[in-house]
C-alpha atoms as a PDB file:
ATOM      1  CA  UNK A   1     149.175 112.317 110.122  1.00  0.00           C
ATOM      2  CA  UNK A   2     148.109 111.382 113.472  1.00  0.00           C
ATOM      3  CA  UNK A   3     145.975 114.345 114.021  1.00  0.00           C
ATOM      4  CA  UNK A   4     144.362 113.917 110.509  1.00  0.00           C
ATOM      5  CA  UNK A   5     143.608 109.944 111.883  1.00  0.00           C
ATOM      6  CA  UNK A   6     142.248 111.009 114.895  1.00  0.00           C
ATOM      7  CA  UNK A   7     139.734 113.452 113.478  1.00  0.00           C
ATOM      8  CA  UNK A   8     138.539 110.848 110.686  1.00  0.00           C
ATOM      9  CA  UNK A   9     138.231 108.830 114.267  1.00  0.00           C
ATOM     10  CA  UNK A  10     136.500 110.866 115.670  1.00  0.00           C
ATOM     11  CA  UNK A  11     133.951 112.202 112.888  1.00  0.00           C
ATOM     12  CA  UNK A  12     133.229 108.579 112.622  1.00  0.00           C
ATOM     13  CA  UNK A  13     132.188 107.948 115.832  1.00  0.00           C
ATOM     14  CA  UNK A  14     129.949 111.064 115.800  1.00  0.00           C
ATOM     15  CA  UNK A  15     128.438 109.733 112.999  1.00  0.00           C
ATOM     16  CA  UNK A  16     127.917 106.342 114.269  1.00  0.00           C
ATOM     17  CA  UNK A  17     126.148 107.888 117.472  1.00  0.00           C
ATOM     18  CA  UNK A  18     124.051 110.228 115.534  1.00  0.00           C
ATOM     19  CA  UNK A  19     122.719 106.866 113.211  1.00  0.00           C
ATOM     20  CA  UNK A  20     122.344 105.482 116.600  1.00  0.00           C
ATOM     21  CA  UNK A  21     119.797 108.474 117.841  1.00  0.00           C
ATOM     22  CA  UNK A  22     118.256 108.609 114.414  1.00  0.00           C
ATOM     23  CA  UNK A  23     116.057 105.519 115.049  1.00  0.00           C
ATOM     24  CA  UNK A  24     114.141 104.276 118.437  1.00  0.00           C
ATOM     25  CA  UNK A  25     116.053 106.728 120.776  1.00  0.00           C
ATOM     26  CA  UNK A  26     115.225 104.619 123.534  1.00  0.00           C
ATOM     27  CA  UNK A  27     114.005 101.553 125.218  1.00  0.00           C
ATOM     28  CA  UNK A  28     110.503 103.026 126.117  1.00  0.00           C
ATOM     29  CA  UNK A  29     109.545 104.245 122.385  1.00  0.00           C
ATOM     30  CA  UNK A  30     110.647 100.895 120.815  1.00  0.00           C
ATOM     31  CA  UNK A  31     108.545  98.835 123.872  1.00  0.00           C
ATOM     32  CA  UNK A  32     105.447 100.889 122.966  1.00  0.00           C
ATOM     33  CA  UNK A  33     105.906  99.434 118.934  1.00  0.00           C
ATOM     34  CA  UNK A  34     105.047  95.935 120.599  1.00  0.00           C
ATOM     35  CA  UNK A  35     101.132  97.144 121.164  1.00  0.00           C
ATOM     36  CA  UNK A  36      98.709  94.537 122.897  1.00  0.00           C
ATOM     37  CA  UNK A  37     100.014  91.947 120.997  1.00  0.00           C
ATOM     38  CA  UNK A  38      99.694  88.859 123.599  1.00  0.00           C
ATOM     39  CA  UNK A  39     102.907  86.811 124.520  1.00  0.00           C
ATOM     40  CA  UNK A  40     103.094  83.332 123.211  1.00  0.00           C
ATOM     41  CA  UNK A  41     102.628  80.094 124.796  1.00  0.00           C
ATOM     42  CA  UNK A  42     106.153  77.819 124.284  1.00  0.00           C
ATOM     43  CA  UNK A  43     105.662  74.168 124.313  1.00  0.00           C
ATOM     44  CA  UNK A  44     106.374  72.861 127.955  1.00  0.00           C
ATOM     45  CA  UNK A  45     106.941  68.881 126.580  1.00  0.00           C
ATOM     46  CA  UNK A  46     109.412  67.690 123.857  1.00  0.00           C
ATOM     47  CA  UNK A  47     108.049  66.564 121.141  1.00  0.00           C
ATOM     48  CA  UNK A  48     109.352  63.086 118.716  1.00  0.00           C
ATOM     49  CA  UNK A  49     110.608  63.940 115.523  1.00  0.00           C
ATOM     50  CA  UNK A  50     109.429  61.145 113.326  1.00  0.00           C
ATOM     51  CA  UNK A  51     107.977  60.821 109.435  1.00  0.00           C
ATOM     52  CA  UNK A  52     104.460  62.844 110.295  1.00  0.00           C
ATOM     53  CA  UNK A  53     105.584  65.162 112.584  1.00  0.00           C
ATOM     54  CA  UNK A  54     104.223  68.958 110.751  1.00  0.00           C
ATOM     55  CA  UNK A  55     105.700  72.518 111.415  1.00  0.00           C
ATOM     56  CA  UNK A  56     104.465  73.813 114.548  1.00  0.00           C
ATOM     57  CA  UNK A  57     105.597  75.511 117.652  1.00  0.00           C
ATOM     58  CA  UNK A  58     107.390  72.659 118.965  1.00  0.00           C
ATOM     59  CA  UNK A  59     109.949  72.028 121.179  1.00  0.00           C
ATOM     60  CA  UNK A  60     112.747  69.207 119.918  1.00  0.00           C
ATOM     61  CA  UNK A  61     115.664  67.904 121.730  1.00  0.00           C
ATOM     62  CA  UNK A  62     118.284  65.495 120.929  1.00  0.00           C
ATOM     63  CA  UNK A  63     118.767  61.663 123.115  1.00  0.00           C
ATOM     64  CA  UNK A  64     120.319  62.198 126.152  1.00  0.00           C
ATOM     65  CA  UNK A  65     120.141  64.691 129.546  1.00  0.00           C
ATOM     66  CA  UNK A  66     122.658  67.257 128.106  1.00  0.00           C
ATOM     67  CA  UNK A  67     123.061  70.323 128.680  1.00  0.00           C
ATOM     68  CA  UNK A  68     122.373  70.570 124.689  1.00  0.00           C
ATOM     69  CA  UNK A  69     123.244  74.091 123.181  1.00  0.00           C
ATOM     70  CA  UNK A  70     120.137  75.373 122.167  1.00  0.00           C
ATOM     71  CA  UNK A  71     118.581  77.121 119.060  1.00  0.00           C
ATOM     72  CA  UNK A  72     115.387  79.155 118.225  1.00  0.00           C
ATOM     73  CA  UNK A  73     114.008  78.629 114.954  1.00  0.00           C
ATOM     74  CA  UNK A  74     112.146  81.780 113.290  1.00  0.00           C
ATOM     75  CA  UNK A  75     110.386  81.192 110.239  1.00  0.00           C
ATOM     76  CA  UNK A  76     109.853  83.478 106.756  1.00  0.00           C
ATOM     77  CA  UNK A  77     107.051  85.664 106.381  1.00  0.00           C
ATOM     78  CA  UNK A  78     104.457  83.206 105.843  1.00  0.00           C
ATOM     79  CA  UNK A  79     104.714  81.825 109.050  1.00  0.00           C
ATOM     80  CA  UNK A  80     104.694  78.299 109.971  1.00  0.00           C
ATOM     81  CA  UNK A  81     101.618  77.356 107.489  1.00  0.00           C
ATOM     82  CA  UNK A  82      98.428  76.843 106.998  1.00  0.00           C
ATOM     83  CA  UNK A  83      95.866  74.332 105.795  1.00  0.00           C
ATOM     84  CA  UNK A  84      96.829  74.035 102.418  1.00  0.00           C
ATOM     85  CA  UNK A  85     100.646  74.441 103.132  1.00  0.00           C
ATOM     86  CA  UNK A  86     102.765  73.606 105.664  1.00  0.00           C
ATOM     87  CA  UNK A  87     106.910  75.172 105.693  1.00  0.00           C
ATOM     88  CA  UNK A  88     108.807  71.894 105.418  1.00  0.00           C
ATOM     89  CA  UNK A  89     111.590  74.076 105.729  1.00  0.00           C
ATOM     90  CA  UNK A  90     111.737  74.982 109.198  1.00  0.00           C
ATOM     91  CA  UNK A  91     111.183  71.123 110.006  1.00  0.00           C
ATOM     92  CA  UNK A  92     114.040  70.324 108.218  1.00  0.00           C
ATOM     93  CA  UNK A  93     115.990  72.759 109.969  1.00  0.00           C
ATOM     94  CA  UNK A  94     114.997  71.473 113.200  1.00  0.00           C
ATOM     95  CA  UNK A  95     115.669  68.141 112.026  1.00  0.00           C
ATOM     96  CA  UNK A  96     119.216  69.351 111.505  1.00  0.00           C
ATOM     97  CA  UNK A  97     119.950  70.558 114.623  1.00  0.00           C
ATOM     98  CA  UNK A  98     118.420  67.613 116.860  1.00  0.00           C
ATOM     99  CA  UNK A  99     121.008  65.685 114.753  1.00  0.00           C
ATOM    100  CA  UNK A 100     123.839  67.753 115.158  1.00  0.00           C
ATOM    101  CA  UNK A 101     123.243  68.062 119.264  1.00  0.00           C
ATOM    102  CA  UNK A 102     121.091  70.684 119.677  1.00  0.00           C
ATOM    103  CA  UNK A 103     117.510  71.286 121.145  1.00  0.00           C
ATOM    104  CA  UNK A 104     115.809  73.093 118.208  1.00  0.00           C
ATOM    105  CA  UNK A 105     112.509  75.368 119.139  1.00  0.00           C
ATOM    106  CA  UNK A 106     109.938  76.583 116.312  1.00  0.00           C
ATOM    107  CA  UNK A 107     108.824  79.821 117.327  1.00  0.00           C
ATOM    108  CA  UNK A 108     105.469  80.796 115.915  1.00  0.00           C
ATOM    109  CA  UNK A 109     104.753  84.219 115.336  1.00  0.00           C
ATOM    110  CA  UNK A 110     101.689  84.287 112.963  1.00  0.00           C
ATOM    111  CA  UNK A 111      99.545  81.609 113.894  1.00  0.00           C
ATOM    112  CA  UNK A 112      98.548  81.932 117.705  1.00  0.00           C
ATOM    113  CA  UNK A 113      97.608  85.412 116.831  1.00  0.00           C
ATOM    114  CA  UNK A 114      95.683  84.867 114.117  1.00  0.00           C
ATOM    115  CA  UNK A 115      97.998  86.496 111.176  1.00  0.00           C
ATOM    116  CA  UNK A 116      98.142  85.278 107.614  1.00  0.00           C
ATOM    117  CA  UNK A 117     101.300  86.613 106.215  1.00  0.00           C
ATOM    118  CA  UNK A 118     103.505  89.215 107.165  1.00  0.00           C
ATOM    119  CA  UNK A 119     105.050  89.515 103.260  1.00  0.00           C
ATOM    120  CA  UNK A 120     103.475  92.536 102.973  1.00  0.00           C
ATOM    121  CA  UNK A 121     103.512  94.250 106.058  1.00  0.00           C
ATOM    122  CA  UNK A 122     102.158  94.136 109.741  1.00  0.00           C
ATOM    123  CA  UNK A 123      99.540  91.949 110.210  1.00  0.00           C
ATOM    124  CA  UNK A 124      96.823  92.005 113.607  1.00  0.00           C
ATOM    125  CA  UNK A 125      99.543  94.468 115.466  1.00  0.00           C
ATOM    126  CA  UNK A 126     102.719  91.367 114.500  1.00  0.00           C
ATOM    127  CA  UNK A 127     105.703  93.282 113.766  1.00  0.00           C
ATOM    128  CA  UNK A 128     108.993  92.783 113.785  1.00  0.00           C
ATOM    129  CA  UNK A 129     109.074  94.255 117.515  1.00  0.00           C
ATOM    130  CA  UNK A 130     106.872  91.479 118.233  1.00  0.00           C
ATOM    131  CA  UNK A 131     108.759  89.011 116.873  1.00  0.00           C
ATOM    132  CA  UNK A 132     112.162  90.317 118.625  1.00  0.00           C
ATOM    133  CA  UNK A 133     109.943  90.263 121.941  1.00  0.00           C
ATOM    134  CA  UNK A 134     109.024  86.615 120.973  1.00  0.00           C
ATOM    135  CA  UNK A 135     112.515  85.653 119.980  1.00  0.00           C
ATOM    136  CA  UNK A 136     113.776  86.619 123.259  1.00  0.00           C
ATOM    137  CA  UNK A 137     111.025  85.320 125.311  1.00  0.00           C
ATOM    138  CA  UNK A 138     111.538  82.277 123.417  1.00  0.00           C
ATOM    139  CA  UNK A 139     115.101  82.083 124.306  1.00  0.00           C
ATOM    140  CA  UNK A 140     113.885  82.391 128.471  1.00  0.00           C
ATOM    141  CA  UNK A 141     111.785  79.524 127.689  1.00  0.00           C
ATOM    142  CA  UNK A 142     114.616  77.382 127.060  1.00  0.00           C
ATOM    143  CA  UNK A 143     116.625  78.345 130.198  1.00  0.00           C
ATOM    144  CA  UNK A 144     113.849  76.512 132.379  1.00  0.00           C
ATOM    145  CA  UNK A 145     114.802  73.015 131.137  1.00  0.00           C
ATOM    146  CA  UNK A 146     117.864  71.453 132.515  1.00  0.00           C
ATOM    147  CA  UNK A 147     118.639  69.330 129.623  1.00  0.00           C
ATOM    148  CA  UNK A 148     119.605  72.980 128.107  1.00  0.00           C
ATOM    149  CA  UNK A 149     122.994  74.913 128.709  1.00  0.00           C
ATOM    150  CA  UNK A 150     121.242  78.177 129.078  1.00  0.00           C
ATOM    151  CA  UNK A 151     124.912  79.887 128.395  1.00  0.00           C
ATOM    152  CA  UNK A 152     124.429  78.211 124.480  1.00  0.00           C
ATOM    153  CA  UNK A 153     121.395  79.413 122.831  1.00  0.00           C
ATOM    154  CA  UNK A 154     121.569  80.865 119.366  1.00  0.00           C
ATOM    155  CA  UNK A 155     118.538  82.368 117.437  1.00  0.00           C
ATOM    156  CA  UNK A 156     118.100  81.196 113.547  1.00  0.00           C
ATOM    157  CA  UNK A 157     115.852  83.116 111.227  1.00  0.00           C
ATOM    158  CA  UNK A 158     114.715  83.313 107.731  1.00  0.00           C
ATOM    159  CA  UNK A 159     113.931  86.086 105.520  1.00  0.00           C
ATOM    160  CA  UNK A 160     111.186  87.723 108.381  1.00  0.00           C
ATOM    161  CA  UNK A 161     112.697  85.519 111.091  1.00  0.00           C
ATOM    162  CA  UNK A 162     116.221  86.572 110.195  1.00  0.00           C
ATOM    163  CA  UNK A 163     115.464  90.175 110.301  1.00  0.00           C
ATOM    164  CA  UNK A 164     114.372  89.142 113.445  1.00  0.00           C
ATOM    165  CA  UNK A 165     117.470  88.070 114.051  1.00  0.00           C
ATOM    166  CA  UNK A 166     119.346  90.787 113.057  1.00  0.00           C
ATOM    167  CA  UNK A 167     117.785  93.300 115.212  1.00  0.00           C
ATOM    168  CA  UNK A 168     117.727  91.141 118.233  1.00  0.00           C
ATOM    169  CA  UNK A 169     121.662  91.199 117.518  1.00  0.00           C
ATOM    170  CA  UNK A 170     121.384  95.284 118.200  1.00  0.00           C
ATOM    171  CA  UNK A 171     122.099  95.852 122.020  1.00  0.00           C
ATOM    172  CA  UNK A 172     119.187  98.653 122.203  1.00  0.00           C
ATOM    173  CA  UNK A 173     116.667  96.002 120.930  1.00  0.00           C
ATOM    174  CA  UNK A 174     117.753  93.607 123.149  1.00  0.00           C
ATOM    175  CA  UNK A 175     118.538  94.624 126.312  1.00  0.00           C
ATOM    176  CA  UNK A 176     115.126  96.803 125.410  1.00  0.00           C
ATOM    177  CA  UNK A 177     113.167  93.104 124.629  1.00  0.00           C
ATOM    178  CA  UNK A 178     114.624  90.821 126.581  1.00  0.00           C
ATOM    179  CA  UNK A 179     112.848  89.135 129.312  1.00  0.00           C
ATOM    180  CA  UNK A 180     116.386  87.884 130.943  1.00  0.00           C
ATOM    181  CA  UNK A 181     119.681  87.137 128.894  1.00  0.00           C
ATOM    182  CA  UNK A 182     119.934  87.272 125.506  1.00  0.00           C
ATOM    183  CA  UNK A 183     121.280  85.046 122.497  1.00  0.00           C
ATOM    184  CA  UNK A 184     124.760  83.909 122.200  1.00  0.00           C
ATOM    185  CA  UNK A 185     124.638  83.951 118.599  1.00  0.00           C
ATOM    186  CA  UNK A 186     122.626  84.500 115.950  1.00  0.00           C
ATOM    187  CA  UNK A 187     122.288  83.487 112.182  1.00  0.00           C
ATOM    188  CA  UNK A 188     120.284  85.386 109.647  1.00  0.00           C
ATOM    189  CA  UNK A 189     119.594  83.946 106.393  1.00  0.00           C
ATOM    190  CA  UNK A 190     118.460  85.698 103.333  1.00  0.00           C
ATOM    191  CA  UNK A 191     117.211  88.904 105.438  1.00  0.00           C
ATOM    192  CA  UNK A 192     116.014  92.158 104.490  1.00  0.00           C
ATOM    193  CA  UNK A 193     118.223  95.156 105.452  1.00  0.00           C
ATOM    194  CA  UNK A 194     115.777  97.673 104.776  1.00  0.00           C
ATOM    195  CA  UNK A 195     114.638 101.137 106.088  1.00  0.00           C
ATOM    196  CA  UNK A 196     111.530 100.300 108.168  1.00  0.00           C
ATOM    197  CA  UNK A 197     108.803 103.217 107.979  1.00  0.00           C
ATOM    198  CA  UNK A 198     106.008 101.989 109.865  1.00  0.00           C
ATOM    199  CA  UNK A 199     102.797 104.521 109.905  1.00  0.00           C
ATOM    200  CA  UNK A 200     102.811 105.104 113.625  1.00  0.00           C
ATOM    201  CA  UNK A 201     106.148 104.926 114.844  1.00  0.00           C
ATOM    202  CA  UNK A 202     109.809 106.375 114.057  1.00  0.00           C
ATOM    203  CA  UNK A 203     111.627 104.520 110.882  1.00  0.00           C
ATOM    204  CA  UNK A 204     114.434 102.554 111.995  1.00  0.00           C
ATOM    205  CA  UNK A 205     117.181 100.276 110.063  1.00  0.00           C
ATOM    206  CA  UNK A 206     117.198  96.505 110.464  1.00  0.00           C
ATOM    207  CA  UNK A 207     120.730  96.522 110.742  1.00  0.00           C
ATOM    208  CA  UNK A 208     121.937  98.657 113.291  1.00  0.00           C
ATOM    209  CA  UNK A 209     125.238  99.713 114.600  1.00  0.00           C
ATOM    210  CA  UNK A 210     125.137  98.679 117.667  1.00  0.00           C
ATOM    211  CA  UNK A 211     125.128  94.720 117.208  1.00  0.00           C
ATOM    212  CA  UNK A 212     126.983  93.343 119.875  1.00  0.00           C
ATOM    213  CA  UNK A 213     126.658  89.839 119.476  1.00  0.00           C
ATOM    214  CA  UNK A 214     127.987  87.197 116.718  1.00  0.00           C
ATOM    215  CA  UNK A 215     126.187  87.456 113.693  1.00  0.00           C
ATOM    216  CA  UNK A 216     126.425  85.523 110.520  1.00  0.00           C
ATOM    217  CA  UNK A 217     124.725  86.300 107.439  1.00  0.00           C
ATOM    218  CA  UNK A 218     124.192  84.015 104.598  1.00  0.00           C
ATOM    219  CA  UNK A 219     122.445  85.426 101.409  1.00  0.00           C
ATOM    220  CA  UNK A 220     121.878  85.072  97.504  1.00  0.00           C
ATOM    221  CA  UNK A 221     123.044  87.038  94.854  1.00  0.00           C
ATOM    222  CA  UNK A 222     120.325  86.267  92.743  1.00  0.00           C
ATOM    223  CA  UNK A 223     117.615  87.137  94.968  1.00  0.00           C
ATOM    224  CA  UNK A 224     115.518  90.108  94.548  1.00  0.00           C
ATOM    225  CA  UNK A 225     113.447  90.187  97.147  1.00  0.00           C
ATOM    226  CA  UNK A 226     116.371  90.832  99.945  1.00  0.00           C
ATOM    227  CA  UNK A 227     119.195  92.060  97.290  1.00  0.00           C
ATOM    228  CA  UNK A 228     122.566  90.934  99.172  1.00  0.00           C
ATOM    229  CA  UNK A 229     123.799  94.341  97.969  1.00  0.00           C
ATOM    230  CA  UNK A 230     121.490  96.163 100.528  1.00  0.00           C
ATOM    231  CA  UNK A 231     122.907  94.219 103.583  1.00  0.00           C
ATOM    232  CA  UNK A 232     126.871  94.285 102.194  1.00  0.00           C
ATOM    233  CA  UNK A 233     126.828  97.822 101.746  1.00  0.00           C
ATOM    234  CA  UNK A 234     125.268  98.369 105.654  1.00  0.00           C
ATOM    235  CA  UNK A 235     127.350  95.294 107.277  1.00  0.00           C
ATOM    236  CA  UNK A 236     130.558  96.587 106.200  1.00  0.00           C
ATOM    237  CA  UNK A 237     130.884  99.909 108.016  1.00  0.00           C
ATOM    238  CA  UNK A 238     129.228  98.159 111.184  1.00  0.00           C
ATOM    239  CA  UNK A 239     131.470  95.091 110.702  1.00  0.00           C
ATOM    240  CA  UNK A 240     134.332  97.858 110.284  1.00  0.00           C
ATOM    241  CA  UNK A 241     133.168  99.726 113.424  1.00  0.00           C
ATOM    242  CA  UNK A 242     134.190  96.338 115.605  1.00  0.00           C
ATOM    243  CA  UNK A 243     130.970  94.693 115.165  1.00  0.00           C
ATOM    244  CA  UNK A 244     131.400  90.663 115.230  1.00  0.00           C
ATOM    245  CA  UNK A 245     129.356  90.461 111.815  1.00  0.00           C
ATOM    246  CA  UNK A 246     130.289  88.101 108.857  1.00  0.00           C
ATOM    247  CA  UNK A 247     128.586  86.923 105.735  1.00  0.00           C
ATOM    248  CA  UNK A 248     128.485  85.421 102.674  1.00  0.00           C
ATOM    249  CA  UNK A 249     126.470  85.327  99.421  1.00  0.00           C
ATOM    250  CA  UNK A 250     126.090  82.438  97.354  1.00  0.00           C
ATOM    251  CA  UNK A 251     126.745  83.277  93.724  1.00  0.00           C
ATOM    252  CA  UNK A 252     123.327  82.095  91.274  1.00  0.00           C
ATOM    253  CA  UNK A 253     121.580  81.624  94.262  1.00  0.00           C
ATOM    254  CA  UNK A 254     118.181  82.933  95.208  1.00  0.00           C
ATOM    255  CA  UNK A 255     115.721  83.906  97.700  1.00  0.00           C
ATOM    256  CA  UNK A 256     114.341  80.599 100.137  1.00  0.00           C
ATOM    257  CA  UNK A 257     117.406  78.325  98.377  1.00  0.00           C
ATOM    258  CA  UNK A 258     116.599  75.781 101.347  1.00  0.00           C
ATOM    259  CA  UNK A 259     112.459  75.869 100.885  1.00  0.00           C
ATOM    260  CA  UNK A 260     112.317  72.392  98.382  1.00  0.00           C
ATOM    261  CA  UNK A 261     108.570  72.561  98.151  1.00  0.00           C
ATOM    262  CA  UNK A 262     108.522  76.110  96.819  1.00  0.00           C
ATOM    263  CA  UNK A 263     110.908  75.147  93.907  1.00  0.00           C
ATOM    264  CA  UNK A 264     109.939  77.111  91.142  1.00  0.00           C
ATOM    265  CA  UNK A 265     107.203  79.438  93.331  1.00  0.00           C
ATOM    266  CA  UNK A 266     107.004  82.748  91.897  1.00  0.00           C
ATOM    267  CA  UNK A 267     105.404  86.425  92.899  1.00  0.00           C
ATOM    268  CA  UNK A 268     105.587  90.311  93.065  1.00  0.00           C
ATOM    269  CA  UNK A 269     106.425  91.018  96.479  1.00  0.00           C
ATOM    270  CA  UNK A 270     106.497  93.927  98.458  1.00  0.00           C
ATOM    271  CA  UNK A 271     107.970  95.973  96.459  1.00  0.00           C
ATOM    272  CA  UNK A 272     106.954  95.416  92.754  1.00  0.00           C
ATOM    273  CA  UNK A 273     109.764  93.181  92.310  1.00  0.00           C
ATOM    274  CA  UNK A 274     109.503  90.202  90.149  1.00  0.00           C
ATOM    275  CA  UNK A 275     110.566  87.199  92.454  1.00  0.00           C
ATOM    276  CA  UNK A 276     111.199  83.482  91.878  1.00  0.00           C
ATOM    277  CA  UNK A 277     112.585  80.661  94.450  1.00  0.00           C
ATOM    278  CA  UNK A 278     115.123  77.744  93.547  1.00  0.00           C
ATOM    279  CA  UNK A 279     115.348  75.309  95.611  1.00  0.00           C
ATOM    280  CA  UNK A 280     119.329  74.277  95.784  1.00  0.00           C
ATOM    281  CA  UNK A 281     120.601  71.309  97.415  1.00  0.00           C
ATOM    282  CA  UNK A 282     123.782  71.895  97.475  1.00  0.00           C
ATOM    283  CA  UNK A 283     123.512  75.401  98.726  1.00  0.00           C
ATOM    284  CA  UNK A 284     121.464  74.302 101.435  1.00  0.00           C
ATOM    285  CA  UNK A 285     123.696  71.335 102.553  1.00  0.00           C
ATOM    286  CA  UNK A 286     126.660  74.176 102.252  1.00  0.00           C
ATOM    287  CA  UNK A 287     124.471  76.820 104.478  1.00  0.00           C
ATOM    288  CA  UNK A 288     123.754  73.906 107.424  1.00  0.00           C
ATOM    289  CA  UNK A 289     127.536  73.350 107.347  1.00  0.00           C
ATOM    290  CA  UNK A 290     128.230  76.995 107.573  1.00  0.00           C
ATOM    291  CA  UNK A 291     125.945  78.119 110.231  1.00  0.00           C
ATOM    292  CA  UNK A 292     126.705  74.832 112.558  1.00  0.00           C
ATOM    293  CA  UNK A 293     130.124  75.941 112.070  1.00  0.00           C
ATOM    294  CA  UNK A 294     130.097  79.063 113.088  1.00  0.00           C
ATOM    295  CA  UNK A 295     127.687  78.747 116.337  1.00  0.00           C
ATOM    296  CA  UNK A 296     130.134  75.941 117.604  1.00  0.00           C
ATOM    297  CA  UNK A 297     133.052  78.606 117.240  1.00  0.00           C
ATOM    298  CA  UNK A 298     130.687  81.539 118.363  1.00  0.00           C
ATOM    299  CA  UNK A 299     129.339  79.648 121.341  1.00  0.00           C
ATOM    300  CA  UNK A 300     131.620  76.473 122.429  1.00  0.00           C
ATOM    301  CA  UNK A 301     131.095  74.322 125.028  1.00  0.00           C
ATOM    302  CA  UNK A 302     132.617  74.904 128.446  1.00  0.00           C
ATOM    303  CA  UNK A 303     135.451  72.321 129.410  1.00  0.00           C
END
């Protein structure tokens, strides 16, 4: 019985290694993915939350010197906005953490670069390599300000942003990105786990098996855009392979449950499928609870 254990053991972990060499088999390939994508420009002031404030790349903290624990906020794939919409969202998210004690930075992807939308693929060289690379770089950023405990920072993305998320999670993809340390923690809501075939480079998985850090995952089962079933049925033999995943899916629940001005929005999305939003209060006010939750027990403060 032992022996029969210790081969299943050990099959497993050849196959685990070989899913490990089957995508980006090493730091140099997945670097090259970035192109000439330029780095961004973080905010170097805080900023005032108040009624008029808009979505931008902004840098929030909460009263007080600190050291705050620290989060990165990556939006979905339609970026921060634009002039006829702005993502109320991610300010409400940022909102949230300033009032729960942490310093909250919107990352912009899109905009500074000059991209649209990234809902249907790689726009102006932005993919999700660059928005690891900015996730990371973001994550530096913070580590210059004092009023920061650069030991606490925790990345938070949505849809795009939390694929984002998830990768930056993988230890190849970060210790590959990563200008210094990486994130604590990490929370992913309503990702993608798809097989990512771009044109010019190798296909790779957005969840990997090699996430070393604490990763929650919070997801809809009604949404068909990122079907929760994709992401259970890949987080389960990573979480059982000593990963420190965990998730949850909110039953009747779909896609952007926290977006409350795209209540209602509909569209065919990447690929073919029919997709509507609900906005849910409830869900949402659930989801802030749970992720809050889980970075103070992922990342707690030092006594």
């Amino acid at each position: 019985m032992k022996k029969t254990a210790a081969s299943a053991l050990c099959i497993g972990l050849l196959m685990l290694s070989a899913h490990v060499r089957a995508d980006f088999p090493d730091a140099e390939t997945l670097k090259k993915t970035i192109g000439q994508t330029p780095n961004l420009e973080f905010p170097a002031e805080v900023s005032s939350l108040g009624f008029f404030s808009r979505p931008s790349m902004v840098l929030y903290k909460p009263e007080g010197a600190g050291p705050f624990p620290a989060v990165v906020l990556h939006h979905q794939c339609g970026g921060l906005g634009n002039a006829r919409w702005q993502n109320a969202s991610m300010l409400d998210w940022a909102k949230e953490a300033v009032a729960r004690g942490y310093v909250a930075l919107l990352v912009d992807t899109l905009g500074p670069r000059g991209a649209q939308t990234l809902c249907y693929g790689p726009q102006n060289n932005v993919t999700f390599a660059t928005g690891v690379k900015d996730a990371l770089q973001a994550a530096e950023h913070l580590r210059k300000f004092d009023f920061v405990d650069k030991r606490r920072i925790a990345h938070a993305g949505y849809s795009w942003g939390a694929m984002v998320g998830v990768l930056a999670s993988s230890k190849l993809w970060g210790e590959s990105l990563a200008p210094g340390e990486r994130f604590a923690a990490a929370v992913a809501f309503y990702p993608g786990c798809f097989t990512i075939r771009p044109k010019t480079a190798p296909q790779y998985e957005i969840v990997r098996p090699d996430i070393d850090r604490p990763l929650l995952v919070l997801m809809g089962a009604d949404d068909t855009e990122t079907p929760p079933a994709d992401c259970a049925s890949k987080l389960e033999p990573v979480k059982a392979q000593g990963a420190p995943v965990e998730w949850h899916i909110y039953p009747a629940t779909t896609h952007c449950w926290d977006c409350s001005n795209l209540h209602g929005f509909t569209k065919t999305d990447a690929r073919g499928n029919h997709v509507t939003y609900r906005y849910d209060k409830e869900i949402t006010a659930d989801s802030v609870r749970r992720m809050f939750d889980f970075l103070g027990k992922a990342m707690p403060a030092r006594q």
